[in-house]
Structure formats: C-alpha cells, structure tokens
Protein backbone atom coordinates (compact mmCIF):
# COMPACT_ATOMS: atom_id res chain seq x y z
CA UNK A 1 -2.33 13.78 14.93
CA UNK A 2 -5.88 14.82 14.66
CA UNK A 3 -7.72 14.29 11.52
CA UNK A 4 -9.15 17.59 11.50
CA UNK A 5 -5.91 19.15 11.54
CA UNK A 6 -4.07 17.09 8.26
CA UNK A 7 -3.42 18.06 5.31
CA UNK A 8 -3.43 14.70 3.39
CA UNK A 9 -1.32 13.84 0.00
CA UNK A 10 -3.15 10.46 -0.98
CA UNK A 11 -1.61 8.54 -3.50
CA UNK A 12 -3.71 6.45 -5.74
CA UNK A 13 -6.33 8.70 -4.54
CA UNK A 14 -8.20 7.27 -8.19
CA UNK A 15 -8.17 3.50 -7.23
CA UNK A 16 -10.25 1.12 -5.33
CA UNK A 17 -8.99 1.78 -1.52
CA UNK A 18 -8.14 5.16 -2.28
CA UNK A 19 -11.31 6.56 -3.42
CA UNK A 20 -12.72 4.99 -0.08
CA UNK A 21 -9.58 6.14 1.95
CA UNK A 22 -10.08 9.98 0.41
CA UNK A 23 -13.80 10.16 1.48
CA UNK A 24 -13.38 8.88 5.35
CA UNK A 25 -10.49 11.56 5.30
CA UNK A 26 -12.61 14.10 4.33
CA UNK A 27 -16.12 13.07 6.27
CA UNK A 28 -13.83 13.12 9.02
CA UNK A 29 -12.29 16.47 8.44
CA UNK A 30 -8.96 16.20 7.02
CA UNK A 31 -8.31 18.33 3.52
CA UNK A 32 -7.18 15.69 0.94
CA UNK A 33 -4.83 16.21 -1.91
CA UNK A 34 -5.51 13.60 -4.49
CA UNK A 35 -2.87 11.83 -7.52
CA UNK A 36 -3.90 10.44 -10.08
CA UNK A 37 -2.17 9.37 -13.22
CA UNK A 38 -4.86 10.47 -15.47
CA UNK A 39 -7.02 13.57 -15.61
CA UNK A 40 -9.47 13.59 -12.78
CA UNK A 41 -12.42 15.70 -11.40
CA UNK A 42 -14.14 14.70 -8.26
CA UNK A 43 -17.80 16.12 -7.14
CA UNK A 44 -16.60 16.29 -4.16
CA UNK A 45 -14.50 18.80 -4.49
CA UNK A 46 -11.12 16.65 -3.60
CA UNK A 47 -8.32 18.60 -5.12
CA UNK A 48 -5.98 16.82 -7.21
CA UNK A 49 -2.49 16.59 -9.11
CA UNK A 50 -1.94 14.53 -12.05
CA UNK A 51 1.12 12.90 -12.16
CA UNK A 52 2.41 9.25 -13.44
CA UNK A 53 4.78 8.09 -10.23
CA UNK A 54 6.69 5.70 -12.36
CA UNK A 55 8.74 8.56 -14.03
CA UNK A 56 11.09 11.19 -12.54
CA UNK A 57 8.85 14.02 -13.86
CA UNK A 58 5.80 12.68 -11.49
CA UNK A 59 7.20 12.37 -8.62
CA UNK A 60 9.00 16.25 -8.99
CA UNK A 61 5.33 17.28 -10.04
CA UNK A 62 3.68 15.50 -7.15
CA UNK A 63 6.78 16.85 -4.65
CA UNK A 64 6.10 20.48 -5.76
CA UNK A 65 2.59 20.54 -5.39
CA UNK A 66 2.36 19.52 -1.83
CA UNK A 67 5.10 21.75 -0.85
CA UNK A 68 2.65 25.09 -2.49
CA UNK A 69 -0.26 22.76 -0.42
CA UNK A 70 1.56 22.02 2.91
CA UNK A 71 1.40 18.98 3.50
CA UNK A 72 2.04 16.99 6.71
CA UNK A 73 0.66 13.57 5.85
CA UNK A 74 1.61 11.49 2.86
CA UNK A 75 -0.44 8.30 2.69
CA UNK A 76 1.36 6.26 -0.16
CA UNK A 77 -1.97 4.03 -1.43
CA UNK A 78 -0.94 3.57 -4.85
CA UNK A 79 0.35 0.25 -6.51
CA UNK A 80 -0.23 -2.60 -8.43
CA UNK A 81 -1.32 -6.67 -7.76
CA UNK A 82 1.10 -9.21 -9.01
CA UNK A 83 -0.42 -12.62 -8.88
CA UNK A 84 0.30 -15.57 -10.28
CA UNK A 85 2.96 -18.77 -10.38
CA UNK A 86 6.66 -17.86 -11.21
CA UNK A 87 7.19 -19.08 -14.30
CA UNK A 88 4.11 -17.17 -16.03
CA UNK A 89 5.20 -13.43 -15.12
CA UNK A 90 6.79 -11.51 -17.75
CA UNK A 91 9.74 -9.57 -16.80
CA UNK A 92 8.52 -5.69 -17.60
CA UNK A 93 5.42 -6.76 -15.22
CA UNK A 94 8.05 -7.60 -12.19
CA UNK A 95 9.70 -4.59 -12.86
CA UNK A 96 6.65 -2.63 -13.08
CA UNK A 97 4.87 -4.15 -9.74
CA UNK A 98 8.67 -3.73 -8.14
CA UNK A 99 8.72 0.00 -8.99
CA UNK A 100 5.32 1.19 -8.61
CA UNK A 101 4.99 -0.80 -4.96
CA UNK A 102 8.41 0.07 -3.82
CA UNK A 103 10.16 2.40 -5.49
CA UNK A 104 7.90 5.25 -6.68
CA UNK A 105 7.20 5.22 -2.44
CA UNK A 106 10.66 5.37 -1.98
CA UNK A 107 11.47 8.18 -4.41
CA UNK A 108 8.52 10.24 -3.24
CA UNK A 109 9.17 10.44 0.16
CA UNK A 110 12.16 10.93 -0.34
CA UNK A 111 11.55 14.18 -2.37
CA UNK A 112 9.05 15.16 0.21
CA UNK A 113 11.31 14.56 3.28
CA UNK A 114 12.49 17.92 3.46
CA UNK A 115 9.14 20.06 3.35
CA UNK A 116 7.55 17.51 5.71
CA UNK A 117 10.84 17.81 7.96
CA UNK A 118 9.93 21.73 8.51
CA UNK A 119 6.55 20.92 9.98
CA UNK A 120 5.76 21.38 13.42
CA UNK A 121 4.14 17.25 13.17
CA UNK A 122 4.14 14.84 9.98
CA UNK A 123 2.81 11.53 9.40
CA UNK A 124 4.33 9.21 6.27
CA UNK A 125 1.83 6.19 6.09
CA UNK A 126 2.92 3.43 3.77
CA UNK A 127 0.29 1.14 3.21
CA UNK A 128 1.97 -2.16 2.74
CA UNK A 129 0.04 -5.89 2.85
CA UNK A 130 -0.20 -9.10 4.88
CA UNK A 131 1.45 -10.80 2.33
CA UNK A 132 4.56 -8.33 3.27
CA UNK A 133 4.79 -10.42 6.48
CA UNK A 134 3.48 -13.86 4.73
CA UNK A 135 4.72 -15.14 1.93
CA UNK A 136 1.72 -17.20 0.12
CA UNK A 137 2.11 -19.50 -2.87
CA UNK A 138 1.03 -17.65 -6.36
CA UNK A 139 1.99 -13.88 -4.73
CA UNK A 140 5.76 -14.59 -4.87
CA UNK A 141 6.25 -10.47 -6.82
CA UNK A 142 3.94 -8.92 -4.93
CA UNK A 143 5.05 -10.01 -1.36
CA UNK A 144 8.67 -9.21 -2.60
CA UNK A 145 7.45 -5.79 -3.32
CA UNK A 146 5.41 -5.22 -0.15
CA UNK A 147 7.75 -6.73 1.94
CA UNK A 148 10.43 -4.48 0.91
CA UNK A 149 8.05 -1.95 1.62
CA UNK A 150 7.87 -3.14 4.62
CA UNK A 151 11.51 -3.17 5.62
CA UNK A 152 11.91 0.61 4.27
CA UNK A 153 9.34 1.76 6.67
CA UNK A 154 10.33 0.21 9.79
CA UNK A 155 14.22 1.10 8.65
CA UNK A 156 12.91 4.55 7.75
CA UNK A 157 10.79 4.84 11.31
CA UNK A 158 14.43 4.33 13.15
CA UNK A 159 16.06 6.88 11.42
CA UNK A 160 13.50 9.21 12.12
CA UNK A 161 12.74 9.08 15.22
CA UNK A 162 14.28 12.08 16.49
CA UNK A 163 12.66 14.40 14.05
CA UNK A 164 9.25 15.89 13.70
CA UNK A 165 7.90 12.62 11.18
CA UNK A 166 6.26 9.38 12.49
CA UNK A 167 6.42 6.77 9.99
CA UNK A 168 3.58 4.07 9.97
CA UNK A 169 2.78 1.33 8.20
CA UNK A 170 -0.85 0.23 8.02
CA UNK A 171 -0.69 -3.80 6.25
CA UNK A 172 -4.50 -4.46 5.02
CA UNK A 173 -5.30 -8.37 3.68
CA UNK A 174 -7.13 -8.91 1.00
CA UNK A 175 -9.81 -6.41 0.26
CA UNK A 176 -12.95 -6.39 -1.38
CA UNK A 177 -11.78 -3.96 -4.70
CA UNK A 178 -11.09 -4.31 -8.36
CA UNK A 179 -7.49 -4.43 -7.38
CA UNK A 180 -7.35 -8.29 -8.47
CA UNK A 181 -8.30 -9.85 -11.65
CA UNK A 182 -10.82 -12.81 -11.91
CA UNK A 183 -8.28 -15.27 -11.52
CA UNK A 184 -7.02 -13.81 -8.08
CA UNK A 185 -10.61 -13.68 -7.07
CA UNK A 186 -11.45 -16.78 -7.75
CA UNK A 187 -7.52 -18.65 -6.11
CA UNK A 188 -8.87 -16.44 -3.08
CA UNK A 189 -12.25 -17.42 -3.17
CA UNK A 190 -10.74 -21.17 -3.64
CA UNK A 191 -8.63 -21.19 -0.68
CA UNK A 192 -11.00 -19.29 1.44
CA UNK A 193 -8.53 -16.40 1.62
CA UNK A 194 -10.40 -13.42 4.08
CA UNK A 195 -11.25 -10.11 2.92
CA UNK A 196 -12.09 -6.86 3.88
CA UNK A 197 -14.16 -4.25 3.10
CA UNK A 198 -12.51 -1.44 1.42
CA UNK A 199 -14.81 1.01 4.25
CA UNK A 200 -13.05 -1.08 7.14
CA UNK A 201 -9.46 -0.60 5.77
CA UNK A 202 -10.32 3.40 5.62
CA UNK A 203 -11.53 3.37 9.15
CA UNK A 204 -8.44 1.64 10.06
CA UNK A 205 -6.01 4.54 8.35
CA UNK A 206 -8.10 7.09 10.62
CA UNK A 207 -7.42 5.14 13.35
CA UNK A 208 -3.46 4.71 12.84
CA UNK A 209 -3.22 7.96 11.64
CA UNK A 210 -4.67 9.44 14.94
CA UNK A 211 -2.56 6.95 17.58
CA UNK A 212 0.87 7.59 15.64
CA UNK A 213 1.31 3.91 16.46
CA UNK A 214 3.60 1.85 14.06
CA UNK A 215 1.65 -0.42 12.62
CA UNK A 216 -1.14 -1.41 12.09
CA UNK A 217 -2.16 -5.07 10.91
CA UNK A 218 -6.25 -5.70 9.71
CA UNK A 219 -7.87 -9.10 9.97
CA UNK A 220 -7.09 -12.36 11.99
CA UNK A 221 -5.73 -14.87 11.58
CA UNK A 222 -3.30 -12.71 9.60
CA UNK A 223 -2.42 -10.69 12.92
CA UNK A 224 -1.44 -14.18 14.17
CA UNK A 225 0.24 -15.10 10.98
CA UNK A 226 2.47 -11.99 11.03
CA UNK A 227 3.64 -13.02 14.18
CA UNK A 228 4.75 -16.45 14.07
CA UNK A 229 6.41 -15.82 10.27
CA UNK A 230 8.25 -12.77 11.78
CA UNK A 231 9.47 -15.65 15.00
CA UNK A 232 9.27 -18.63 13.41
CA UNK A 233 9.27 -18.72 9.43
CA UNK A 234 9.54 -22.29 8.89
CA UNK A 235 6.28 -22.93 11.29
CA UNK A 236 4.08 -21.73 8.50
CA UNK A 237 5.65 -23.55 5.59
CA UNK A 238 3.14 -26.47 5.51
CA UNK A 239 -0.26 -24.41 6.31
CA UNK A 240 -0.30 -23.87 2.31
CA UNK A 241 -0.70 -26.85 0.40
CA UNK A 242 -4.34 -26.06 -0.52
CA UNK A 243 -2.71 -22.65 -1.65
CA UNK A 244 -0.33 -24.41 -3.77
CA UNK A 245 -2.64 -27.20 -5.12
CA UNK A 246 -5.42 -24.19 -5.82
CA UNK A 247 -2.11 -22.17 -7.79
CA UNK A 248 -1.09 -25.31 -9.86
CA UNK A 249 -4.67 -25.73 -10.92
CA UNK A 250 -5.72 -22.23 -12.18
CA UNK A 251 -3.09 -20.60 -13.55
CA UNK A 252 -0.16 -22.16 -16.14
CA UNK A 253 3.56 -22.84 -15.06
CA UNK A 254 4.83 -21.99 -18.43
CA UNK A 255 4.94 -20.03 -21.14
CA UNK A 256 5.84 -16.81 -19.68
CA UNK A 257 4.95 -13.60 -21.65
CA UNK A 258 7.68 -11.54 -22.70
C-alpha cells in the first residue's frame, strides 16, 4: 500500500521508536493516529487516543476510535524490555512484559479485525525483535514474548490470506532508544551487541509497509542469525559465552523481587 494513502493506528506512538516511526509516517504522507497511555499533545498536530492497552477498557477505547477514524493500518509499536538473568525477575514484571508484548497485540487486533476486514486493503504490522528469532543469554522474558509474537503473526498471516489484510512483521535489533535501562546498555555495549538508529528502523516500516512483504529483518549478522536458529538451533548455542560471562558479571542470580 502507498504511504500516502494509510490511515495509520500507531501504538506506542509516545515511546522511543514510535515517536520516530509517527514522524516518517507523516513526512511521508500517511495520517497517523497516535496511543498513548497518558495524556498527550503533539505540535505536530498527530491526533491521538489515550488508552492503557493492558486493560479491557483500552483496548475497546482504542478499537472504537479507529473504527470513527478508518483505519487500514495498525502498526502495534508498543511494549516493554525485559532484561536480565532468570532468577532476578519478579513475577508481576513477566507477566507484565508477557501481556503488554503479546497479548495487548493480540487482543487489539483482534477487536480491530472486523473494521479492518471491510476495507478495500489493510496492513497489521507487528513489530516484533531479533531476539524473537535468537534467543540470547540475559533476554530469556523478552524473547519469550517476542517470539510468541512472532508465531501469532506468521500463524495469523496464513489465516488471512484470502482476505483483504496482509499481516507483516518488521523484527528490528537493538536500537539506539531509552527502551533499555543502563544495565542493558552497558551488557550490550559489553558484548558488542549492534544497534540501530531509531531513524533507520522508521525507514524500514515505510519500506515493509509499501512492499506488503512478510517480513522484514534489520541489521546483519542478525539476518544471518535468524536463519541458521530457524534451520539449525543447536548451531548457535556456543556463539554466546561472552554473552553469558558478560550476564553473570553485571547483574545478580538471586534474590528475585517479589
């Protein structure tokens, strides 16, 4: 589909990637419909709904506004990082990663499946991660989530693929936001992890958005890495003993936070 003729729902329109993702989608002519959890205003003049995704209400709130807006893209750009060892994560912040990468997606599209079913051409775009493909030492809850992310788009892509919708899936690695905390940052930094530029990941959700390919996978050798963990799991096992060692050394193994 042509930018200049979508009509974009952006989720976690407010955040790091999003605020980048929501100006390329305008400058390149798309009209953008912002959420945000809190109250927001925008000089721009993005429009925006306010709703929290992790309860019932939002999602209804968010599905109701861009059936008044007509909307035929949802870009779901919202969620939340989930590093560290194991042992150290507290149980609400599992579920809370789990929901808000996975299932607040899941929920909202399916709420919107119906109004974006009656248009002529829609677009879902999940916007998943690298470490949804590759499992790395110290993201253990956040590749669960974005790997079941994963899985629900490509299942969801099937089942589609007779109706007016494209699902895509558009799997960034790590970018240059205040997504992480300064302990991520600095295991990244440690194992010479590559990152991205939040401008190149926007530029690459124009770009997917206008082929109606797939997928779309940013950076090498993560490209690579997708591909021989999705053939050959095992092969990759031992390329992450710096990852490990790095893990072991900056964040503690016990003591989890309730």
């Amino acid at each position: 589909m042509k930018i200049s003729d979508t009509r974009v729902l952006l989720t976690g329109a407010s955040g790091g990637i999003g605020q980048t993702m929501a100006a390329a989608l305008q400058q390149a002519g798309a009209q953008v419909l912002g959420v945000s959890r809190s109250p927001h205003q925008d000089a721009t003049g993005l429009r925006w709904v306010q709703a929290d995704l992790s309860h019932a209400e939002g999602v209804a709130r968010v599905a109701q506004a861009a059936r008044a807006w007509d909307a035929n893209v949802v870009v779901h750009a919202a969620g939340l990082p989930g590093f560290g060892a194991l042992p150290q994560l507290a149980p609400a912040q599992m579920q809370a990663v789990l929901h808000a990468n996975l299932l607040a997606p899941m929920l909202l599209t399916q709420a919107l499946l119906p109004q974006l079913l009656r248009q002529p051409k829609a677009q879902i775009v999940f916007v998943g991660s690298a470490l949804g493909r590759i499992g790395l030492p110290g993201f253990s809850l956040y590749s669960a989530s974005k790997a079941g992310l994963h899985g629900f788009a490509e299942a969801l892509r099937r089942e589609l693929a007779d109706s007016p919708v494209r699902v895509q899936l558009l799997a960034p690695r790590s970018t240059r936001t205040s997504f992480n905390d300064a302990t991520a940052q600095a295991y990244n930094q440690a194992t010479g992890t590559a990152s991205d530029s939040a401008e190149r990941v926007a530029q690459a959700l124009l770009g997917l958005i206008e082929s109606e390919a797939a997928e779309r996978y940013i950076g090498w050798p993560e490209r690579l890495g997708v591909r021989l963990g999705g053939a050959f799991p095992p092969l990759l096992d031992g390329s992450f003993k710096k990852h490990r060692r790095q893990l072991a050394a900056s964040t503690p193994t016990e003591g989890v936070t309730p």
